[in-house]
Structure formats: C-alpha cells, structure tokens
PDB file of N, CA and C in Angstrom:
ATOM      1  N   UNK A   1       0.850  -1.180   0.000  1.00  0.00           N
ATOM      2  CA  UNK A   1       0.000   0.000   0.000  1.00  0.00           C
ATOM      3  C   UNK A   1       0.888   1.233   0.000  1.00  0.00           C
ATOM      4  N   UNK A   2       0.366   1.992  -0.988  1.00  0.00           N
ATOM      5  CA  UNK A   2       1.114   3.337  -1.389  1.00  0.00           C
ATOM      6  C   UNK A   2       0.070   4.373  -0.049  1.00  0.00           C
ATOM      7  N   UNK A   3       0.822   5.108   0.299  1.00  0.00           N
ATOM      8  CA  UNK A   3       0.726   6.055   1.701  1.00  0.00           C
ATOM      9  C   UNK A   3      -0.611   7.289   0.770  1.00  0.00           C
ATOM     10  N   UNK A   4      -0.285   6.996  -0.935  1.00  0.00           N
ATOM     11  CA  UNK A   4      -1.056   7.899  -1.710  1.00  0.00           C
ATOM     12  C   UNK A   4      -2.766   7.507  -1.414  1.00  0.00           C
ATOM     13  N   UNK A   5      -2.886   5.975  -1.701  1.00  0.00           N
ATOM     14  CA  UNK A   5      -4.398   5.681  -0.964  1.00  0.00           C
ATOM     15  C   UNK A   5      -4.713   6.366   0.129  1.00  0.00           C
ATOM     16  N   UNK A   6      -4.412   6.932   1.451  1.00  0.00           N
ATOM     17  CA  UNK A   6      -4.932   7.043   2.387  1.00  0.00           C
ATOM     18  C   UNK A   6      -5.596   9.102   2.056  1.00  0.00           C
ATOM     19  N   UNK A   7      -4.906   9.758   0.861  1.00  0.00           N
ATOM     20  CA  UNK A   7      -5.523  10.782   0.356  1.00  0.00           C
ATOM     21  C   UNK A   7      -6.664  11.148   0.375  1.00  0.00           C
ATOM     22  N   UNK A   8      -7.465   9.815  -0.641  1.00  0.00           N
ATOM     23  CA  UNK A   8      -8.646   9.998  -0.523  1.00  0.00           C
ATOM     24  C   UNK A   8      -9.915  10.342   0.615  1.00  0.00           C
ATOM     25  N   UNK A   9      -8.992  10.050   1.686  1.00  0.00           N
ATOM     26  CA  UNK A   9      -9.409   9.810   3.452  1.00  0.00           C
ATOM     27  C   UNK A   9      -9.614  11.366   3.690  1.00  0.00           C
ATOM     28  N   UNK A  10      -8.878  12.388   2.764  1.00  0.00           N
ATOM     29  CA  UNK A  10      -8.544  13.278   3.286  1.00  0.00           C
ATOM     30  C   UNK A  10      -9.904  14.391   3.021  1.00  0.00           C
ATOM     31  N   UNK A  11     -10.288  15.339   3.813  1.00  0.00           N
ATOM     32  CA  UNK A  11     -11.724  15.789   3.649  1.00  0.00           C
ATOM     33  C   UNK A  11     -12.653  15.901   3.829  1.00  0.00           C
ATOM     34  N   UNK A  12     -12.981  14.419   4.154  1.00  0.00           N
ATOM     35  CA  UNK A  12     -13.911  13.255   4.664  1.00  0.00           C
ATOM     36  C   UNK A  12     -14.329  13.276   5.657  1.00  0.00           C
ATOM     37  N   UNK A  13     -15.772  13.594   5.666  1.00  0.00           N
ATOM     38  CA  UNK A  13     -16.354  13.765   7.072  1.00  0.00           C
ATOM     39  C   UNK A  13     -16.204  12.157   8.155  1.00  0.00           C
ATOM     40  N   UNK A  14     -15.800  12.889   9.633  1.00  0.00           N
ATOM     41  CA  UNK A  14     -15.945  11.408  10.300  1.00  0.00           C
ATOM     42  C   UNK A  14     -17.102  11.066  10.744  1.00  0.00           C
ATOM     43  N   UNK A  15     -17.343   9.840  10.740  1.00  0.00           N
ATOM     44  CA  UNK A  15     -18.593   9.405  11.884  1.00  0.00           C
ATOM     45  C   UNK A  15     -18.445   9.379  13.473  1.00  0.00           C
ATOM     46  N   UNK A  16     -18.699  10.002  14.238  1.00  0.00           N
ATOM     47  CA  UNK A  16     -18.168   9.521  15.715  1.00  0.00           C
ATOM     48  C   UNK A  16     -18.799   8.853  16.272  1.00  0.00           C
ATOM     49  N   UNK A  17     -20.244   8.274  15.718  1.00  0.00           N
ATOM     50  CA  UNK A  17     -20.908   6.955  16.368  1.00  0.00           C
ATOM     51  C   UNK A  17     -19.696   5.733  15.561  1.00  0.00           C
ATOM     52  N   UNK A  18     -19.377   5.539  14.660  1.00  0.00           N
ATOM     53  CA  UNK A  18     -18.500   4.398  14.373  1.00  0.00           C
ATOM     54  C   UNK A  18     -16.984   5.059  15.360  1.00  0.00           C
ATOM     55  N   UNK A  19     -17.021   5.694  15.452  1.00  0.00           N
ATOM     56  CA  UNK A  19     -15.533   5.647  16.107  1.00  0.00           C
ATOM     57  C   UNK A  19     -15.468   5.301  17.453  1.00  0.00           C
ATOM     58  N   UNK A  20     -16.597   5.461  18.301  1.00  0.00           N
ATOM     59  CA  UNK A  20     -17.192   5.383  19.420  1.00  0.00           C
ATOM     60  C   UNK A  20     -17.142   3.229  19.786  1.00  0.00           C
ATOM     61  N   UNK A  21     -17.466   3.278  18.646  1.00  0.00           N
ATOM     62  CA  UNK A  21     -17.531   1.867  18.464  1.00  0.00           C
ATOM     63  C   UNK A  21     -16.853   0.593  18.583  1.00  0.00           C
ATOM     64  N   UNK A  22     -16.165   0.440  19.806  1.00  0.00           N
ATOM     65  CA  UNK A  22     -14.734  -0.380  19.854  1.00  0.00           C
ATOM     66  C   UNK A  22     -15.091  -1.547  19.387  1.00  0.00           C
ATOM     67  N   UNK A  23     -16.069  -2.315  19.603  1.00  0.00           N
ATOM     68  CA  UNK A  23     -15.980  -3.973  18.766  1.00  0.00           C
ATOM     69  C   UNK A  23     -15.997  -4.223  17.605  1.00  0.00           C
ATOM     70  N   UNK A  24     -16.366  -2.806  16.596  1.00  0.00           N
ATOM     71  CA  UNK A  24     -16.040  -2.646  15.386  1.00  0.00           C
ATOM     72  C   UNK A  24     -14.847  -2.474  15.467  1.00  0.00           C
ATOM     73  N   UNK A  25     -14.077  -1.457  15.640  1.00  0.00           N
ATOM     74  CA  UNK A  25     -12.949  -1.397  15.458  1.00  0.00           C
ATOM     75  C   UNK A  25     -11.926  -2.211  15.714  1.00  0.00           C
ATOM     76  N   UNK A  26     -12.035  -3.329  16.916  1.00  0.00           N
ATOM     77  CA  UNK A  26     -11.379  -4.152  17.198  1.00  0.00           C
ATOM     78  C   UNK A  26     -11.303  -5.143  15.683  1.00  0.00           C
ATOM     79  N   UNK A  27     -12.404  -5.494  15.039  1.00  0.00           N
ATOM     80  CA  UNK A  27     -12.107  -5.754  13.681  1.00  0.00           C
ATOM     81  C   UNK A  27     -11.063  -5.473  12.716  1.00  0.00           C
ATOM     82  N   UNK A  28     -10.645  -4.519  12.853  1.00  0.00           N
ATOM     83  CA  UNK A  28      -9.185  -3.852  11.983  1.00  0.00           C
ATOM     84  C   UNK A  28      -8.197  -3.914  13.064  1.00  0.00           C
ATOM     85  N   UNK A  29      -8.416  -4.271  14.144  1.00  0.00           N
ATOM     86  CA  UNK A  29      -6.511  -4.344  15.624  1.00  0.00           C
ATOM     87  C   UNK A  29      -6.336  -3.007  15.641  1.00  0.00           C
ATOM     88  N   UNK A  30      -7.227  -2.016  16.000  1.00  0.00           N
ATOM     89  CA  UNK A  30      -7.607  -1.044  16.094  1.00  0.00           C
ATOM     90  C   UNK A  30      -8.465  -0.375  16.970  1.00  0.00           C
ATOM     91  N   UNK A  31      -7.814   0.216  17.846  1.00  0.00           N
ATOM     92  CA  UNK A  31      -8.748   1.063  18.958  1.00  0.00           C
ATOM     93  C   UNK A  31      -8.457   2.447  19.108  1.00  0.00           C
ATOM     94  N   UNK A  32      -9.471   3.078  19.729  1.00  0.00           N
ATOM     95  CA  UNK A  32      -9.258   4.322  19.678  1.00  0.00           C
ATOM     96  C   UNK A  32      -8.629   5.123  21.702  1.00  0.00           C
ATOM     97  N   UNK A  33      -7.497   5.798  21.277  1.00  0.00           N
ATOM     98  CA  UNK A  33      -6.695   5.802  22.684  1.00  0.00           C
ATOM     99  C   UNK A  33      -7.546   7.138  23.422  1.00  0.00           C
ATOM    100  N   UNK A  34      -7.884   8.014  22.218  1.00  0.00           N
ATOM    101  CA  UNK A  34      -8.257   9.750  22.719  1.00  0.00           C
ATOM    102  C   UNK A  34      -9.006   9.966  21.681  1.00  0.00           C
ATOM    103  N   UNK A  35     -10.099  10.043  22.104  1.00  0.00           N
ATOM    104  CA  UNK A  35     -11.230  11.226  21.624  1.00  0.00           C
ATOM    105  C   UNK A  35     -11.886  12.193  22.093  1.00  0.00           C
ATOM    106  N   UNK A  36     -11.839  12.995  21.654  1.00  0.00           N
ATOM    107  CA  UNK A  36     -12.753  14.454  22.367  1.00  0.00           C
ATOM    108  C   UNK A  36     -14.120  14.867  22.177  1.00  0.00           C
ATOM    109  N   UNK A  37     -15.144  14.515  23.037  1.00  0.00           N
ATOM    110  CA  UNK A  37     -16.635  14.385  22.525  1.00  0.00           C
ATOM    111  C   UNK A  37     -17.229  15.593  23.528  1.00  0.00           C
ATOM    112  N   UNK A  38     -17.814  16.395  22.814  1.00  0.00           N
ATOM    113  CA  UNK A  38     -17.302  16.274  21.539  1.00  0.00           C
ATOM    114  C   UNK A  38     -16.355  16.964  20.757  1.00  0.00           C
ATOM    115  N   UNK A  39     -15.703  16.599  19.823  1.00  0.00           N
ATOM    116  CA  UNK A  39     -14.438  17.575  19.587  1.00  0.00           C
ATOM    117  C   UNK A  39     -14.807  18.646  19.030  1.00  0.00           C
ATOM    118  N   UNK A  40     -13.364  19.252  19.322  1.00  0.00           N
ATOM    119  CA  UNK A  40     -13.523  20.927  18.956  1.00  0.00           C
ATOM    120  C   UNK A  40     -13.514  21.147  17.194  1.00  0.00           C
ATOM    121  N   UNK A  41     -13.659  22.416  16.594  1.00  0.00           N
ATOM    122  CA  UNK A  41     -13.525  22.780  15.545  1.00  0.00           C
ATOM    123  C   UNK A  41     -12.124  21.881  14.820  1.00  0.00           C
ATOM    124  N   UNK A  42     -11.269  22.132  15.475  1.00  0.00           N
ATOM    125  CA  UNK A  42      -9.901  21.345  14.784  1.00  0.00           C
ATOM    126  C   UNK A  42      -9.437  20.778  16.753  1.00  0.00           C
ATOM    127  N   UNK A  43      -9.041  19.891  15.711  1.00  0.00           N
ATOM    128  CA  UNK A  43      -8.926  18.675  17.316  1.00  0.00           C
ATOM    129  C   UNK A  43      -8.277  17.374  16.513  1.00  0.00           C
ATOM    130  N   UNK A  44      -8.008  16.300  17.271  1.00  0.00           N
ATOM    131  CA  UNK A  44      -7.001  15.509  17.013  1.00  0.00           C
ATOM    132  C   UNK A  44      -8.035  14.102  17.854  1.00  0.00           C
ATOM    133  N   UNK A  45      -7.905  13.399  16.834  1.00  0.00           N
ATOM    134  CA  UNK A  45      -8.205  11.943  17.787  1.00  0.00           C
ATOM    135  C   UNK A  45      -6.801  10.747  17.246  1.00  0.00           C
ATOM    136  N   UNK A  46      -6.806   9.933  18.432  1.00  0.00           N
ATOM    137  CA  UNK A  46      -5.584   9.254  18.545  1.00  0.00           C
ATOM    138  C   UNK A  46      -6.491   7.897  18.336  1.00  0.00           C
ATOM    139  N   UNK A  47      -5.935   7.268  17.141  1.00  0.00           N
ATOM    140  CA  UNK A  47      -5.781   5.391  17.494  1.00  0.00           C
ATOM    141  C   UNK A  47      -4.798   4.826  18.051  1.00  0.00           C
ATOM    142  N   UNK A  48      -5.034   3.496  18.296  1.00  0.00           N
ATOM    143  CA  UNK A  48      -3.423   2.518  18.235  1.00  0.00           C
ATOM    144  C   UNK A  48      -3.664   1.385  17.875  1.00  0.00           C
ATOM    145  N   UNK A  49      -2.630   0.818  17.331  1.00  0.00           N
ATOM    146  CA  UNK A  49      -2.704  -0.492  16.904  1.00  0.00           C
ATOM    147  C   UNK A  49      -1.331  -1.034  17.306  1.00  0.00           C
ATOM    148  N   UNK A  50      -1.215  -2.359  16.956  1.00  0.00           N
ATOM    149  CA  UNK A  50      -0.028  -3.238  17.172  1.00  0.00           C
ATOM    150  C   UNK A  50       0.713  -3.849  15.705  1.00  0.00           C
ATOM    151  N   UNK A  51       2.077  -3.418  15.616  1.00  0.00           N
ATOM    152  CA  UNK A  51       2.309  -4.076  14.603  1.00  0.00           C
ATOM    153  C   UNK A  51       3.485  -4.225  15.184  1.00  0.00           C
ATOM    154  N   UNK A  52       3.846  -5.649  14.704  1.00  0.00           N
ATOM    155  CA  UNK A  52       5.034  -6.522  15.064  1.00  0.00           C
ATOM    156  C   UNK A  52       5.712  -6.441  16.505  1.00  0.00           C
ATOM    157  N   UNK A  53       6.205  -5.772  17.243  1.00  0.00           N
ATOM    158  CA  UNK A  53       6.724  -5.684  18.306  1.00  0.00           C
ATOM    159  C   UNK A  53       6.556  -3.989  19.102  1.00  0.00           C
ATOM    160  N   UNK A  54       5.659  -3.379  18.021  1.00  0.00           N
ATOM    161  CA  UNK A  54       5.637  -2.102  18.334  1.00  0.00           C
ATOM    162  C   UNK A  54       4.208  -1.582  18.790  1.00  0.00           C
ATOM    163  N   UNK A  55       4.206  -0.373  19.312  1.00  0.00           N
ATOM    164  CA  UNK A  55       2.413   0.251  19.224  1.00  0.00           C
ATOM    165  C   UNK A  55       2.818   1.239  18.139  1.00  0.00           C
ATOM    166  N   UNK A  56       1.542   1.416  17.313  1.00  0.00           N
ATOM    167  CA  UNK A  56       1.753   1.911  16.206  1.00  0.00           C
ATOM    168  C   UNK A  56       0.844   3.402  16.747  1.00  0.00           C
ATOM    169  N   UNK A  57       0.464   4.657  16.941  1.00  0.00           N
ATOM    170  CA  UNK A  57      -0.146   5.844  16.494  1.00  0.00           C
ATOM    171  C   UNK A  57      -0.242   6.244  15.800  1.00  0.00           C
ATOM    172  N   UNK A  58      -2.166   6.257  15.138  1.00  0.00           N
ATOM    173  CA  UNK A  58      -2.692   6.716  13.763  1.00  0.00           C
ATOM    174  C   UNK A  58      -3.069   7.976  14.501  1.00  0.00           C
ATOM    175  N   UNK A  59      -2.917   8.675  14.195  1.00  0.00           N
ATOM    176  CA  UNK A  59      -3.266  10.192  14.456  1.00  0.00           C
ATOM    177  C   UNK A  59      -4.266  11.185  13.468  1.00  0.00           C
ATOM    178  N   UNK A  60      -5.326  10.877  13.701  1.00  0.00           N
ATOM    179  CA  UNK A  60      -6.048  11.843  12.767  1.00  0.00           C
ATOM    180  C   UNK A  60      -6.626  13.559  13.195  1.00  0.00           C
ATOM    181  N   UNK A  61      -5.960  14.295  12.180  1.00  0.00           N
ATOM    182  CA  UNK A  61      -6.234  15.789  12.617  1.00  0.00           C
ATOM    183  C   UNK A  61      -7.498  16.095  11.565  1.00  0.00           C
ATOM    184  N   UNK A  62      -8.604  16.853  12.921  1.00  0.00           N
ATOM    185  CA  UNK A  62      -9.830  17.128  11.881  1.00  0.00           C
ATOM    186  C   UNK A  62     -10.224  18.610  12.258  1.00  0.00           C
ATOM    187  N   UNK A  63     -11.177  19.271  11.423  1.00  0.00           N
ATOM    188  CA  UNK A  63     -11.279  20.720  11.435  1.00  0.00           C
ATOM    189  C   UNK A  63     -12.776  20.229  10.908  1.00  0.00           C
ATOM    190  N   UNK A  64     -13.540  21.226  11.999  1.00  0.00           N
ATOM    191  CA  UNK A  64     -14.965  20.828  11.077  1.00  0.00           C
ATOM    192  C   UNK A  64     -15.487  19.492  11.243  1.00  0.00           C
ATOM    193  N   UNK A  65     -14.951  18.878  11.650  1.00  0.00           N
ATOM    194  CA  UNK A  65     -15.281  17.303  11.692  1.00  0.00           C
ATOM    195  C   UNK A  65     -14.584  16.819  10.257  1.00  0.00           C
ATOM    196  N   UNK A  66     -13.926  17.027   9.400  1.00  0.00           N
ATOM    197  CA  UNK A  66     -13.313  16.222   8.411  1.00  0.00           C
ATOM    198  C   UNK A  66     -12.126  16.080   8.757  1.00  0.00           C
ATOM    199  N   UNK A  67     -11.679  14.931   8.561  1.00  0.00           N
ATOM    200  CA  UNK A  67     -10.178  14.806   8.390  1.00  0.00           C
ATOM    201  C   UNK A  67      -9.029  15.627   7.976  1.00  0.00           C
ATOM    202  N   UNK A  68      -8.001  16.055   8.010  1.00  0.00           N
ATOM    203  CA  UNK A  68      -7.122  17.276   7.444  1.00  0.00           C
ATOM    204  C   UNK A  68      -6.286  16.458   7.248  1.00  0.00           C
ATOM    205  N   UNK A  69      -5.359  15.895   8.470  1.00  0.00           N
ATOM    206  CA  UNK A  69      -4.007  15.315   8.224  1.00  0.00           C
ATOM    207  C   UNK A  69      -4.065  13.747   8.797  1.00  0.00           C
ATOM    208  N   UNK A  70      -3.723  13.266   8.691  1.00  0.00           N
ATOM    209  CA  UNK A  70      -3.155  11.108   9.172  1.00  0.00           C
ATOM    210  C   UNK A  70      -1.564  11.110   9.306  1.00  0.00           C
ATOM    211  N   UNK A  71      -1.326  10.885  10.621  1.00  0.00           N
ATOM    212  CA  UNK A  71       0.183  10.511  10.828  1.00  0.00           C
ATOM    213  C   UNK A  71       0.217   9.182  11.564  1.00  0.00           C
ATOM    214  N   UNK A  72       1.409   8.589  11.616  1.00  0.00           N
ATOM    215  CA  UNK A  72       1.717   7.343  11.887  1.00  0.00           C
ATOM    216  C   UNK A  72       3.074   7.592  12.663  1.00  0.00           C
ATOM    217  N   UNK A  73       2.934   7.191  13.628  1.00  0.00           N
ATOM    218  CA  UNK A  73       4.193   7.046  15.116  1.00  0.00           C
ATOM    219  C   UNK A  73       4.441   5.917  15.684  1.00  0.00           C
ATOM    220  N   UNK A  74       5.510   5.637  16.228  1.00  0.00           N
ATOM    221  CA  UNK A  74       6.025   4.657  17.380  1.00  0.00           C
ATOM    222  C   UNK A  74       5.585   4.988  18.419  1.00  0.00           C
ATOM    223  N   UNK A  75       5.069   4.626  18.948  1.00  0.00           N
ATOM    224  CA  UNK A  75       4.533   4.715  20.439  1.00  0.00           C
ATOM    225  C   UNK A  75       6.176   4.183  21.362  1.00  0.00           C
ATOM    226  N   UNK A  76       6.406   4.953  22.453  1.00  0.00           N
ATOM    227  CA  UNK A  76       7.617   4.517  23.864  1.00  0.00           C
ATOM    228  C   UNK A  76       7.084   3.712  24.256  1.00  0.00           C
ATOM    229  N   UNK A  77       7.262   2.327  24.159  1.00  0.00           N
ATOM    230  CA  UNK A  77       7.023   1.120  25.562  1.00  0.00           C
ATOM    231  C   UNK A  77       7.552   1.953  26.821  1.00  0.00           C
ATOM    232  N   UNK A  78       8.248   2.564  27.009  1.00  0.00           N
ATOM    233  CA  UNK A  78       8.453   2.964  28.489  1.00  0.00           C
ATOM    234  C   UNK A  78       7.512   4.109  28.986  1.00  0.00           C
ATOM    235  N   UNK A  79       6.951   4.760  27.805  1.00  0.00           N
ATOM    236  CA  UNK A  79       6.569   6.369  28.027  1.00  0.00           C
ATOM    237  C   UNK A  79       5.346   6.341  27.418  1.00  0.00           C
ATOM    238  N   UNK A  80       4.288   6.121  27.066  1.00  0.00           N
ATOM    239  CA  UNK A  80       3.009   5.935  26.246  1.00  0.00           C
ATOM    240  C   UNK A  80       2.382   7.539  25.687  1.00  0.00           C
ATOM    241  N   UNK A  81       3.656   8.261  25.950  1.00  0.00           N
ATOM    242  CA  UNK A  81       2.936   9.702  25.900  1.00  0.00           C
ATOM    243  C   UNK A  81       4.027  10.109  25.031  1.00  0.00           C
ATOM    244  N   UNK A  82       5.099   9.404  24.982  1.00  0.00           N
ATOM    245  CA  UNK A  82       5.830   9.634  23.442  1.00  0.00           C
ATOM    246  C   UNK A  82       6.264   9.363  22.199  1.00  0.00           C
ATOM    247  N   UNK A  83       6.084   9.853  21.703  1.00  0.00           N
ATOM    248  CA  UNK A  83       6.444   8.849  19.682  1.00  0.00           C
ATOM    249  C   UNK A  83       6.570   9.696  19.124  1.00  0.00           C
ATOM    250  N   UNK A  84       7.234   8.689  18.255  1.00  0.00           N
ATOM    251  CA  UNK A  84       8.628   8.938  16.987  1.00  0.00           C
ATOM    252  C   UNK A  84       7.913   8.799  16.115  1.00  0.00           C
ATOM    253  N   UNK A  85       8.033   9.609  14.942  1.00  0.00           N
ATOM    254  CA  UNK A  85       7.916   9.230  13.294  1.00  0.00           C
ATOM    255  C   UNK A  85       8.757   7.782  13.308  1.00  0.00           C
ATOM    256  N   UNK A  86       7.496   7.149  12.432  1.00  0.00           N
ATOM    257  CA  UNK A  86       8.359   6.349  11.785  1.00  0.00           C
ATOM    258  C   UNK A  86       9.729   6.578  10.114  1.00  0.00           C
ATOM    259  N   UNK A  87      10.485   5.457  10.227  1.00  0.00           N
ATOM    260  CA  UNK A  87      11.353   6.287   9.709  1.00  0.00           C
ATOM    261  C   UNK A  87      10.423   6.043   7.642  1.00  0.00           C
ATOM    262  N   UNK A  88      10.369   6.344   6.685  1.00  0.00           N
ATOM    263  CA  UNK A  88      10.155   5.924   5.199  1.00  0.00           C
ATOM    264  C   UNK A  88      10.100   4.141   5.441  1.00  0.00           C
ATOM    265  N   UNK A  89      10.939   3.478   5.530  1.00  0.00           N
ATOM    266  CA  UNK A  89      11.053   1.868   5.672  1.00  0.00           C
ATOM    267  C   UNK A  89       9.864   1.731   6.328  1.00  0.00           C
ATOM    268  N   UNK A  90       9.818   1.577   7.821  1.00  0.00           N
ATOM    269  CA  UNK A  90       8.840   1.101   8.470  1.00  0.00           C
ATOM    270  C   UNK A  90       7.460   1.461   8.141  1.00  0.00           C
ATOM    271  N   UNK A  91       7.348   2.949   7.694  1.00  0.00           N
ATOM    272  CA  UNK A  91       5.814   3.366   7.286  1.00  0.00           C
ATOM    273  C   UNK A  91       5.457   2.768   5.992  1.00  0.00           C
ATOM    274  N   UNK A  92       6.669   2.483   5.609  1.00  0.00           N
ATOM    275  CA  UNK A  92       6.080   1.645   3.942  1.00  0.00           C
ATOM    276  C   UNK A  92       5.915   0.180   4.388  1.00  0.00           C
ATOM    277  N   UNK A  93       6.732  -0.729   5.280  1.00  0.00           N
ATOM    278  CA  UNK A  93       6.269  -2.081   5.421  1.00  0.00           C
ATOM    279  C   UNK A  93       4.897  -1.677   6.300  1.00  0.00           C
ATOM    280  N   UNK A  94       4.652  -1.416   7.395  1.00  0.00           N
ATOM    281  CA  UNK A  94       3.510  -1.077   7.948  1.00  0.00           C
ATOM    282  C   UNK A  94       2.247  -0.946   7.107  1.00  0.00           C
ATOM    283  N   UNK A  95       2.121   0.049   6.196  1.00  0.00           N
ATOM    284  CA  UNK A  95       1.244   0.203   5.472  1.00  0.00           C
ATOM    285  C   UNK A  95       0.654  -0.703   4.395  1.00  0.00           C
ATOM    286  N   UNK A  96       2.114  -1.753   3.851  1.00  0.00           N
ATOM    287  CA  UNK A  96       1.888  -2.800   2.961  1.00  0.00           C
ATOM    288  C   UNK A  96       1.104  -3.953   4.073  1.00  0.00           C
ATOM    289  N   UNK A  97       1.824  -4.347   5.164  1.00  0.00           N
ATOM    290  CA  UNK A  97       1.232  -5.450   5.501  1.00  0.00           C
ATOM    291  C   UNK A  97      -0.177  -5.495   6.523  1.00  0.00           C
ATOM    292  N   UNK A  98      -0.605  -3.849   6.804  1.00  0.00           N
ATOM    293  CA  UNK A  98      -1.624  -3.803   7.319  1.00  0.00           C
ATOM    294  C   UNK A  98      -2.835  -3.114   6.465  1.00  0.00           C
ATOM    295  N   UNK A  99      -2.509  -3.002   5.170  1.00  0.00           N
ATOM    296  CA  UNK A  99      -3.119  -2.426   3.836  1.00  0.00           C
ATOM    297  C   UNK A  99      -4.858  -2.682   4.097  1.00  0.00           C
ATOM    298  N   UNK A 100      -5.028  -3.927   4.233  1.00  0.00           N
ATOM    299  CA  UNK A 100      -6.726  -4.284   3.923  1.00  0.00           C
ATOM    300  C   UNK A 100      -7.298  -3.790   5.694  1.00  0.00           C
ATOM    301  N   UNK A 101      -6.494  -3.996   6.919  1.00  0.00           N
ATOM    302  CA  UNK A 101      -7.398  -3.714   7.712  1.00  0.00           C
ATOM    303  C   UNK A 101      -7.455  -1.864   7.826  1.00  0.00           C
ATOM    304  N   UNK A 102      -6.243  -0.957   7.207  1.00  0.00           N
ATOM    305  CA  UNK A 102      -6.623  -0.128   7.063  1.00  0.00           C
ATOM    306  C   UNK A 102      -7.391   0.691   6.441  1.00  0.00           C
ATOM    307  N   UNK A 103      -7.509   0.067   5.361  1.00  0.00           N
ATOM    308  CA  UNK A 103      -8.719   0.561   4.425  1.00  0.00           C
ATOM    309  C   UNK A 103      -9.674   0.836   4.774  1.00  0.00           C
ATOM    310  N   UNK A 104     -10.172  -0.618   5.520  1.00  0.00           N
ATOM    311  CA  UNK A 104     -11.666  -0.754   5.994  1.00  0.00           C
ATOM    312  C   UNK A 104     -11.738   0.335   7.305  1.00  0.00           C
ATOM    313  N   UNK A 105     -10.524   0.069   8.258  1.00  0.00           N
ATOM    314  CA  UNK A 105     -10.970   0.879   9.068  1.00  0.00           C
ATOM    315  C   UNK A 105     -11.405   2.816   8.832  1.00  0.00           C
ATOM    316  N   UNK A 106     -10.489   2.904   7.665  1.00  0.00           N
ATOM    317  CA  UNK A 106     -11.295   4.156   7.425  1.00  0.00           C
ATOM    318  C   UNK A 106     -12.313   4.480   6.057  1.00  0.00           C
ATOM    319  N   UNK A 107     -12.283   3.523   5.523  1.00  0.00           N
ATOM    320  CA  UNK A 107     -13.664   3.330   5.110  1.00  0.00           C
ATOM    321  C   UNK A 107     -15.059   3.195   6.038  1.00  0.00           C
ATOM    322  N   UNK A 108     -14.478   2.749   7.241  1.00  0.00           N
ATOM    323  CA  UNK A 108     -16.033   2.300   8.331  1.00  0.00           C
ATOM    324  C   UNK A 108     -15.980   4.183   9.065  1.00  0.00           C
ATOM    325  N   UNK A 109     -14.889   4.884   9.816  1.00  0.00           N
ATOM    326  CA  UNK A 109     -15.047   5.999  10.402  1.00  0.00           C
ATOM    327  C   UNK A 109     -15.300   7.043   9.357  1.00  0.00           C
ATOM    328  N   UNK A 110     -15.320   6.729   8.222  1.00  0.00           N
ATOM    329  CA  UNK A 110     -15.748   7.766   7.208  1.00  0.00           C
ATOM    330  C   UNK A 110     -17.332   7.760   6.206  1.00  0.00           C
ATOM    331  N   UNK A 111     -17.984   6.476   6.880  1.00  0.00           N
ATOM    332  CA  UNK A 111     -18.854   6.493   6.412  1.00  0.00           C
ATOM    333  C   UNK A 111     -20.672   6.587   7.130  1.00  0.00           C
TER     334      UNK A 111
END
C-alpha cells in the first residue's frame, strides 16, 4: 500500500458513532486511545494499533469534523505519551502489511 491511498481519506467527514464503536474497530486491531466528545472545531483523535513488536499511532487531525491530516508514530514502551515518526522503511512495510485492515478501518469511520 502506497501512503497515496490514504488521500482519498482526506476531507472526509468522520462518523463519531463508528468511532465510538470499539468492537467494530477491534475488527481492523484497532482502537481508539483519545477522543474528544465532543471535539472541537480542529482537534485531534488518537488510534493505536499493534504491529510486530511495536504500538503503532494513527493520528487523525480534523477541522470541522473532516479529516485534514493522518500521521503514523512509534509509540515509547516505556513512556506511552511519546512517539517517533516512523522512519520511510517502516511506514512503507507497515502500510503494505496492514493495507486491507486499514482501508476498511477508514472506510467504516468515514462512512
């Protein structure tokens, strides 16, 4: 998965009854860490997921309730309140081998 798919995401009004929704989301290894309900004009909600030995942070920045920006971080096993960019490598294997549950998952908070 090219990082270019997740574009289309971009704009896109969210749902916050699906985001609200953890047994859906648990469907994609996906939960949501921080949400703000309700959020402000521009505000930030935090996922996490697990990939390989790491916690992963999807970070979605919204204005209006649409999406603006999607970032992807390392979560600190020691510190849960800090993360790293991942470096080009890891955000490209990440994205290839978690391709289909990400889709869906923002195909489901965007619809």
């Amino acid at each position: 998965m090219n990082a270019e798919i997740l574009k289309k995401y971009i704009n896109k009004s969210i749902n916050l009854q699906n985001i609200k929704n953890s047994k859906e989301l648990e469907k994609f290894n996906i939960w949501c860490e921080y949400l703000p309900d309700p959020p402000e004009d521009f505000d930030e909600i935090e996922f996490r997921t697990n990939f390989k030995d790491k916690t992963i942070s999807i970070d979605i920045v919204i204005q209006s309730g649409k999406i603006q920006r999607i970032m992807f971080a390392s979560v600190d096993p020691k510190d849960p309140t800090l993360v790293k960019s991942l470096t080009q490598s890891e955000l490209q294997e990440f994205l290839k081998e978690r391709e289909s549950d990400l889709i869906n998952f923002f195909n489901y908070i965007t619809q």
